[in-house]
Protein backbone atom coordinates (compact mmCIF):
# COMPACT_ATOMS: atom_id res chain seq x y z
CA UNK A 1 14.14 -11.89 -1.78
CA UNK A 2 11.18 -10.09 -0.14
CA UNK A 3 8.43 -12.06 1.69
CA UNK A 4 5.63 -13.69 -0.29
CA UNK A 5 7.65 -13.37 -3.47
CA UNK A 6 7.07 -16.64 -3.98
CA UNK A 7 2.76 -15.94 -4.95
CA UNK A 8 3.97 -13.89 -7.41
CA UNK A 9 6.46 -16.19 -9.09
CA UNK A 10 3.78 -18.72 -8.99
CA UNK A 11 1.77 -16.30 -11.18
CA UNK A 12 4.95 -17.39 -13.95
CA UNK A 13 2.98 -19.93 -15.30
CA UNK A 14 -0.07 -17.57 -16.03
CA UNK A 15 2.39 -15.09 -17.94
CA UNK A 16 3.25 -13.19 -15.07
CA UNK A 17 6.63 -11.35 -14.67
CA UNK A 18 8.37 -11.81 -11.01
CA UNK A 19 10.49 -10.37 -9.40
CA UNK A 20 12.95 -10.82 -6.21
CA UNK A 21 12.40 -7.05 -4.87
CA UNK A 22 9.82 -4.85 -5.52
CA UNK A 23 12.44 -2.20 -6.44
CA UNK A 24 13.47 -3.93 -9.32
CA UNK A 25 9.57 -4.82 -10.09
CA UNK A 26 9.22 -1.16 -10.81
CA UNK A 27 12.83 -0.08 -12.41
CA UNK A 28 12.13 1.75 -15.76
CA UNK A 29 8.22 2.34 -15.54
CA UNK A 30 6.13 5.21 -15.75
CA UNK A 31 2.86 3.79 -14.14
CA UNK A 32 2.45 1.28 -11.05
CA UNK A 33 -0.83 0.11 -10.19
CA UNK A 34 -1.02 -1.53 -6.76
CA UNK A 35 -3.48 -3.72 -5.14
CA UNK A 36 -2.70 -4.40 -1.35
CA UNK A 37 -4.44 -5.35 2.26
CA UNK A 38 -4.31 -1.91 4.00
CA UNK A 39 -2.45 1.47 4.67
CA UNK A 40 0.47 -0.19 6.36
CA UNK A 41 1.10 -2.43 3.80
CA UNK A 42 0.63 -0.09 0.92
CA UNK A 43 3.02 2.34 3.05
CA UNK A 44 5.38 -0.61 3.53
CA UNK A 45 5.49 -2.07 -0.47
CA UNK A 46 6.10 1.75 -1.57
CA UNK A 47 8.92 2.85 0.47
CA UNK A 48 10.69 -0.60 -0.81
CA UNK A 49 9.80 0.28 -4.50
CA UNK A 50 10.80 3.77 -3.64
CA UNK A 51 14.77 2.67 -5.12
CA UNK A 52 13.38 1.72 -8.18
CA UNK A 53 11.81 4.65 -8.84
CA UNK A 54 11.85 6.58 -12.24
CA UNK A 55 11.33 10.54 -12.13
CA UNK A 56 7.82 11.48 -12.57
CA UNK A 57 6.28 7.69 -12.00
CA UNK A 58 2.79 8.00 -11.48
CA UNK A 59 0.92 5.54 -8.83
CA UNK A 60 -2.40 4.64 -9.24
CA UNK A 61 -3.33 2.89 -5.80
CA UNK A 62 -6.74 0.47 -5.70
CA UNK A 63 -6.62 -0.81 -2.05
CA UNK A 64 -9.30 -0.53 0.38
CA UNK A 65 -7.58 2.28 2.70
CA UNK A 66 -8.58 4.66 5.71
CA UNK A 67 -9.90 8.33 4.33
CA UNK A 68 -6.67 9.60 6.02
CA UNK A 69 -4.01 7.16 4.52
CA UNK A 70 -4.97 7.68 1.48
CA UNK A 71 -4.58 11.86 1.77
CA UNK A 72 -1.28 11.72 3.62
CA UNK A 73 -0.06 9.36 0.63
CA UNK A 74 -1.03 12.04 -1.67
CA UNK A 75 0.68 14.64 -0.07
CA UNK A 76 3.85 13.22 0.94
CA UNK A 77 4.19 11.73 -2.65
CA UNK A 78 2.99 14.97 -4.31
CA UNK A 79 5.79 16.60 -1.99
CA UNK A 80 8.39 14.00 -3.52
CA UNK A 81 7.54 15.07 -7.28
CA UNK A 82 5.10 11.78 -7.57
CA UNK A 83 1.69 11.71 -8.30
CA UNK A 84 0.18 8.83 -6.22
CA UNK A 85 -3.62 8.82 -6.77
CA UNK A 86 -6.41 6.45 -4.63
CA UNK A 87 -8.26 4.59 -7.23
CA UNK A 88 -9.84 2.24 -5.14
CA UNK A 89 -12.49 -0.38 -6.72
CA UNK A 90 -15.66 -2.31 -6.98
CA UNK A 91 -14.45 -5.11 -9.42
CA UNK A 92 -13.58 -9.02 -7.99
CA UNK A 93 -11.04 -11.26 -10.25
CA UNK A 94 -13.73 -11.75 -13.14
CA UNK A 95 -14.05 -7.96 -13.17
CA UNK A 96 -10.67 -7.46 -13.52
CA UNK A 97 -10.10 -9.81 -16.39
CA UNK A 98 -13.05 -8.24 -18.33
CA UNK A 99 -12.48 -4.66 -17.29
CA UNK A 100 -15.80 -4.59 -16.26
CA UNK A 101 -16.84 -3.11 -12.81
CA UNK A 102 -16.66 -0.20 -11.15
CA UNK A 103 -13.54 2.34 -10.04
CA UNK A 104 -13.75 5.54 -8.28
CA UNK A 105 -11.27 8.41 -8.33
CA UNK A 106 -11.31 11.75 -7.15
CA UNK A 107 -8.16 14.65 -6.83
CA UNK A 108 -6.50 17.45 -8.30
CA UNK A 109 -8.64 18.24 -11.99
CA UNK A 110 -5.48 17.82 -13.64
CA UNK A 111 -4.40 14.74 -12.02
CA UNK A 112 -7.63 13.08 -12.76
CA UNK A 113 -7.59 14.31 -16.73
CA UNK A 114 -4.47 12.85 -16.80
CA UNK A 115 -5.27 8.98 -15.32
CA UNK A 116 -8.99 8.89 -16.86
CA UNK A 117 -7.13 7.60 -20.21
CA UNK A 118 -5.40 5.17 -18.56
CA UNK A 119 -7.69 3.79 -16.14
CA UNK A 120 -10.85 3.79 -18.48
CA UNK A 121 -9.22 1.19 -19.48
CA UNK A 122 -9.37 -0.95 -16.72
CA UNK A 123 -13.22 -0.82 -16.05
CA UNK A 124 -16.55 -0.92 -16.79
CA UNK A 125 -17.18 2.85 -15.30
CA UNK A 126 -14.63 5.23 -13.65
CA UNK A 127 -16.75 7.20 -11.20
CA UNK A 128 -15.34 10.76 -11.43
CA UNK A 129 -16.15 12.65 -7.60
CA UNK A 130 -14.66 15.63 -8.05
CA UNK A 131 -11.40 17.40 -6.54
CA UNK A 132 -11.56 16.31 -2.72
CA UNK A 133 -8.60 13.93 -2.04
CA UNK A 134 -10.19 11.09 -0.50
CA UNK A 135 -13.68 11.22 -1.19
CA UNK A 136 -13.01 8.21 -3.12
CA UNK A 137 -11.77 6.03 -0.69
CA UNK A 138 -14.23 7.65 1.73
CA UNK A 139 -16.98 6.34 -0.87
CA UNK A 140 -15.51 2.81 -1.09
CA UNK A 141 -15.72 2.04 2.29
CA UNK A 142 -18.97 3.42 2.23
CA UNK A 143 -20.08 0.81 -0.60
CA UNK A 144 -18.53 -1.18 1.50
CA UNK A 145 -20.39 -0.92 5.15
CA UNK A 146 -23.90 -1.58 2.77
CA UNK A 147 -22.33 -4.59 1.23
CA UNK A 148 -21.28 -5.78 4.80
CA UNK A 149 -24.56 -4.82 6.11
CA UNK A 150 -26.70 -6.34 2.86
CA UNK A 151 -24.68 -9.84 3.06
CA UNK A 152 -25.40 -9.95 7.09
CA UNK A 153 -29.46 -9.56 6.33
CA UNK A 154 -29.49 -12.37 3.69
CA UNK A 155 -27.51 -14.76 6.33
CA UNK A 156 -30.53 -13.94 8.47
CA UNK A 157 -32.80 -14.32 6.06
CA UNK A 158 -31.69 -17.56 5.05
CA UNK A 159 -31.63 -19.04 8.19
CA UNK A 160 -34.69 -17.61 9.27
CA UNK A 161 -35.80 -19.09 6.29
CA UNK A 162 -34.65 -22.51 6.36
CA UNK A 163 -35.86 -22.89 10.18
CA UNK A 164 -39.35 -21.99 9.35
CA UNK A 165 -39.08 -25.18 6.16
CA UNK A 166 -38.84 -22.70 3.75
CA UNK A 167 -35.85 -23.39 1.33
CA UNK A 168 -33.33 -21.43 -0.85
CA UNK A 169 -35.37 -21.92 -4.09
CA UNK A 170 -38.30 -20.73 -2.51
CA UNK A 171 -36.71 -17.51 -1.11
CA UNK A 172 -34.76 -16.63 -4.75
CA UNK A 173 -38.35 -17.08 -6.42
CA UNK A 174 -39.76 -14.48 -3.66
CA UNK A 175 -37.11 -11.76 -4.16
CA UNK A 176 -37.81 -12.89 -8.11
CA UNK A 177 -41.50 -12.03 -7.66
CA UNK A 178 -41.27 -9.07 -5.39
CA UNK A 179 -37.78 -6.94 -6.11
CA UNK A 180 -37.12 -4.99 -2.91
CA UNK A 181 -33.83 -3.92 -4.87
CA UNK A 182 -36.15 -1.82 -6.46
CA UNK A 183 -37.40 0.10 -3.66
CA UNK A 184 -33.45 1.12 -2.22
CA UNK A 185 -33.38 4.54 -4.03
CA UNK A 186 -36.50 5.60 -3.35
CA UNK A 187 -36.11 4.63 0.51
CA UNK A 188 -32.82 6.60 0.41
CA UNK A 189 -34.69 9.29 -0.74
CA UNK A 190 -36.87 9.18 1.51
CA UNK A 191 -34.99 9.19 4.55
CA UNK A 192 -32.50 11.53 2.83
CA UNK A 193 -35.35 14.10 3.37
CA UNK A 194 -36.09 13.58 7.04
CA UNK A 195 -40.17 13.44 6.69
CA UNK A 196 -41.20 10.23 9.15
CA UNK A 197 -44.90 11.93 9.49
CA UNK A 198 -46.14 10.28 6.90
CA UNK A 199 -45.95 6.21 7.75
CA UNK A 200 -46.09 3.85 4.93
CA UNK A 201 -44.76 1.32 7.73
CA UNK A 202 -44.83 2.35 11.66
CA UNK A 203 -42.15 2.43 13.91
CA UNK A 204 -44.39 0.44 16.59
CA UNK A 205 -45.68 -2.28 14.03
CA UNK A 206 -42.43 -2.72 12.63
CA UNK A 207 -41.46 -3.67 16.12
CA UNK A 208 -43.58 -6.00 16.51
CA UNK A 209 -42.95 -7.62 13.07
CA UNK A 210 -39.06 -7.68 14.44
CA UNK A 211 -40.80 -9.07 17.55
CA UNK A 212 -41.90 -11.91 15.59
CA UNK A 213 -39.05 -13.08 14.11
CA UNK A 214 -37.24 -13.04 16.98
CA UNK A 215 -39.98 -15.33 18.79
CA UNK A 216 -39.93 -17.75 15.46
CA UNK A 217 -36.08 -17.46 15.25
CA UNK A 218 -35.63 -18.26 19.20
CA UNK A 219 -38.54 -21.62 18.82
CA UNK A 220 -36.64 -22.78 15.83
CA UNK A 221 -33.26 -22.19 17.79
CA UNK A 222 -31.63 -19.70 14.92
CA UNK A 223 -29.26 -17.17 15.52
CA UNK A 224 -29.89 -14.25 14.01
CA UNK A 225 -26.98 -11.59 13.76
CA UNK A 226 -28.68 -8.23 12.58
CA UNK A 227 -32.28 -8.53 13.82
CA UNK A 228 -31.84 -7.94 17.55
CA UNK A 229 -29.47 -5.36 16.79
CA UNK A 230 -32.39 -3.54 14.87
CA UNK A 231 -35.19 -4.26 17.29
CA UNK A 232 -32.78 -2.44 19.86
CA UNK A 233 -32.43 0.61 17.96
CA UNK A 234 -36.67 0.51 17.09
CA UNK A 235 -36.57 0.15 21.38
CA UNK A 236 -34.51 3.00 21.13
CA UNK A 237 -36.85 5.22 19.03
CA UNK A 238 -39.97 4.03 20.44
CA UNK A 239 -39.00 5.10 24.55
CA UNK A 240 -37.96 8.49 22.64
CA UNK A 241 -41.59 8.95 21.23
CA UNK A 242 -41.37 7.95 17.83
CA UNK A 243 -43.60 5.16 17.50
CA UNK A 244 -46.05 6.24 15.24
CA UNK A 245 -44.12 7.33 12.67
CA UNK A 246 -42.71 6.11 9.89
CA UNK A 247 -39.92 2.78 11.18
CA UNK A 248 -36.85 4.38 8.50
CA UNK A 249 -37.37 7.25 11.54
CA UNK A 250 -34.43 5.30 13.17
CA UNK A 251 -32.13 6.24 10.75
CA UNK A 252 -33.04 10.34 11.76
CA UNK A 253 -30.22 11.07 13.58
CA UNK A 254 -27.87 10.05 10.38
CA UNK A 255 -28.75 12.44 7.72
């Protein structure tokens, strides 16, 4: 019996089939769709199902992997007559049981002709980027960092928030009111194009906005996580001779 084969026969009562060994878990199928914790794992449940095998199986693989796991998989696969192909998503459990979401793929044109069918099936939009092995995983993670990122500034935000009095409700009914959402692609864009000479927002008063919360945060005895982090890097920027222009400047050395 392999380890944690026990979560999946708990799964029986939901309909799911178990199995002691992942090699029989594959025997006689054409398509395997896995969804793991990382490279080594993925690397680890594949060799096992490797027995089971049937000629010409094709994997589609949805973990959250490294840029480079997910090309040497290809190859080494590809090499072994097996088309293994990084699928990874942008779906959580209600996703998956409305096939709703968001999947990206990218590969060989033919490989990807081949599992659109297949895998339209699965989500709300299969994100097609092109022919580079691993530009989709590269993408994920990249999704990724900004969710990471976005989820750290509304922890601040909320506790910023709640030790100046001002409560949950109240914040919601801000972002309600005033959608900075709405502003992200144009910011992109903006920065995308490297022209800070044109402030909507300056570098120096920015800084001392930052400066402000950190003095409100500090008499209210919040941490904040991202803030300081920011006002270092608008420090940064600032000794270089950047104050006046526009604060996304800081991002400049990134495009």
């Amino acid at each position: 019996m392999e380890p944690h084969s026990a979560k999946a026969k708990a799964l029986e009562k939901d309909g799911v089939k178990s199995f002691d060994k992942v090699s029989e878990a594959v025997k006689g199928v054409q398509v395997i769709h896995l969804t793991l914790k990382d490279d080594a794992t993925v690397d680890e449940v594949l060799q096992k199902a490797s027995n089971g095998f049937s000629p010409g199986v094709t994997i589609y693989d949805h973990t959250t992997t490294s840029v480079e796991g997910a090309q040497k998989r290809t190859k080494d696969w590809k090499a072994k007559g097996i088309t293994c192909l990084h699928a990874p998503i942008f779906m959580g459990p209600p996703n998956a049981l409305e096939s709703t979401g968001f999947m990206l793929i990218s590969s060989d044109p033919a490989v990807l002709e081949s599992a659109k069918p297949e895998l339209s099936k699965m989500t709300g939009r299969l994100v097609d980027l092109g022919a580079e092995t691993g530009k989709a995983t590269g993408m994920k993670l990249t999704g990724n960092l900004f969710l990471l990122s976005l989820t750290a500034g509304i922890s601040d935000t909320l506790a910023f928030s709640k030790g100046l009095g001002i409560s949950s409700a109240e914040l919601l009914q801000l972002f309600a009111d005033w959608n900075p959402a709405a502003a992200m692609p144009a910011r992109l864009k903006k920065i995308s194009s490297g022209k800070f000479d044109q402030p909507s927002w300056e570098l120096d008063m920015a800084r001392k906005d930052a400066g402000l919360m950190l003095e409100e945060a500090k008499k209210a005895g919040v941490h904040l996580a991202v803030i300081p982090a920011i006002a270092e890097e608008m420090d940064r920027w600032i000794e270089k001779g950047y104050g006046q222009r526009d604060w996304s400047v800081i991002a400049k050395d990134n495009i």
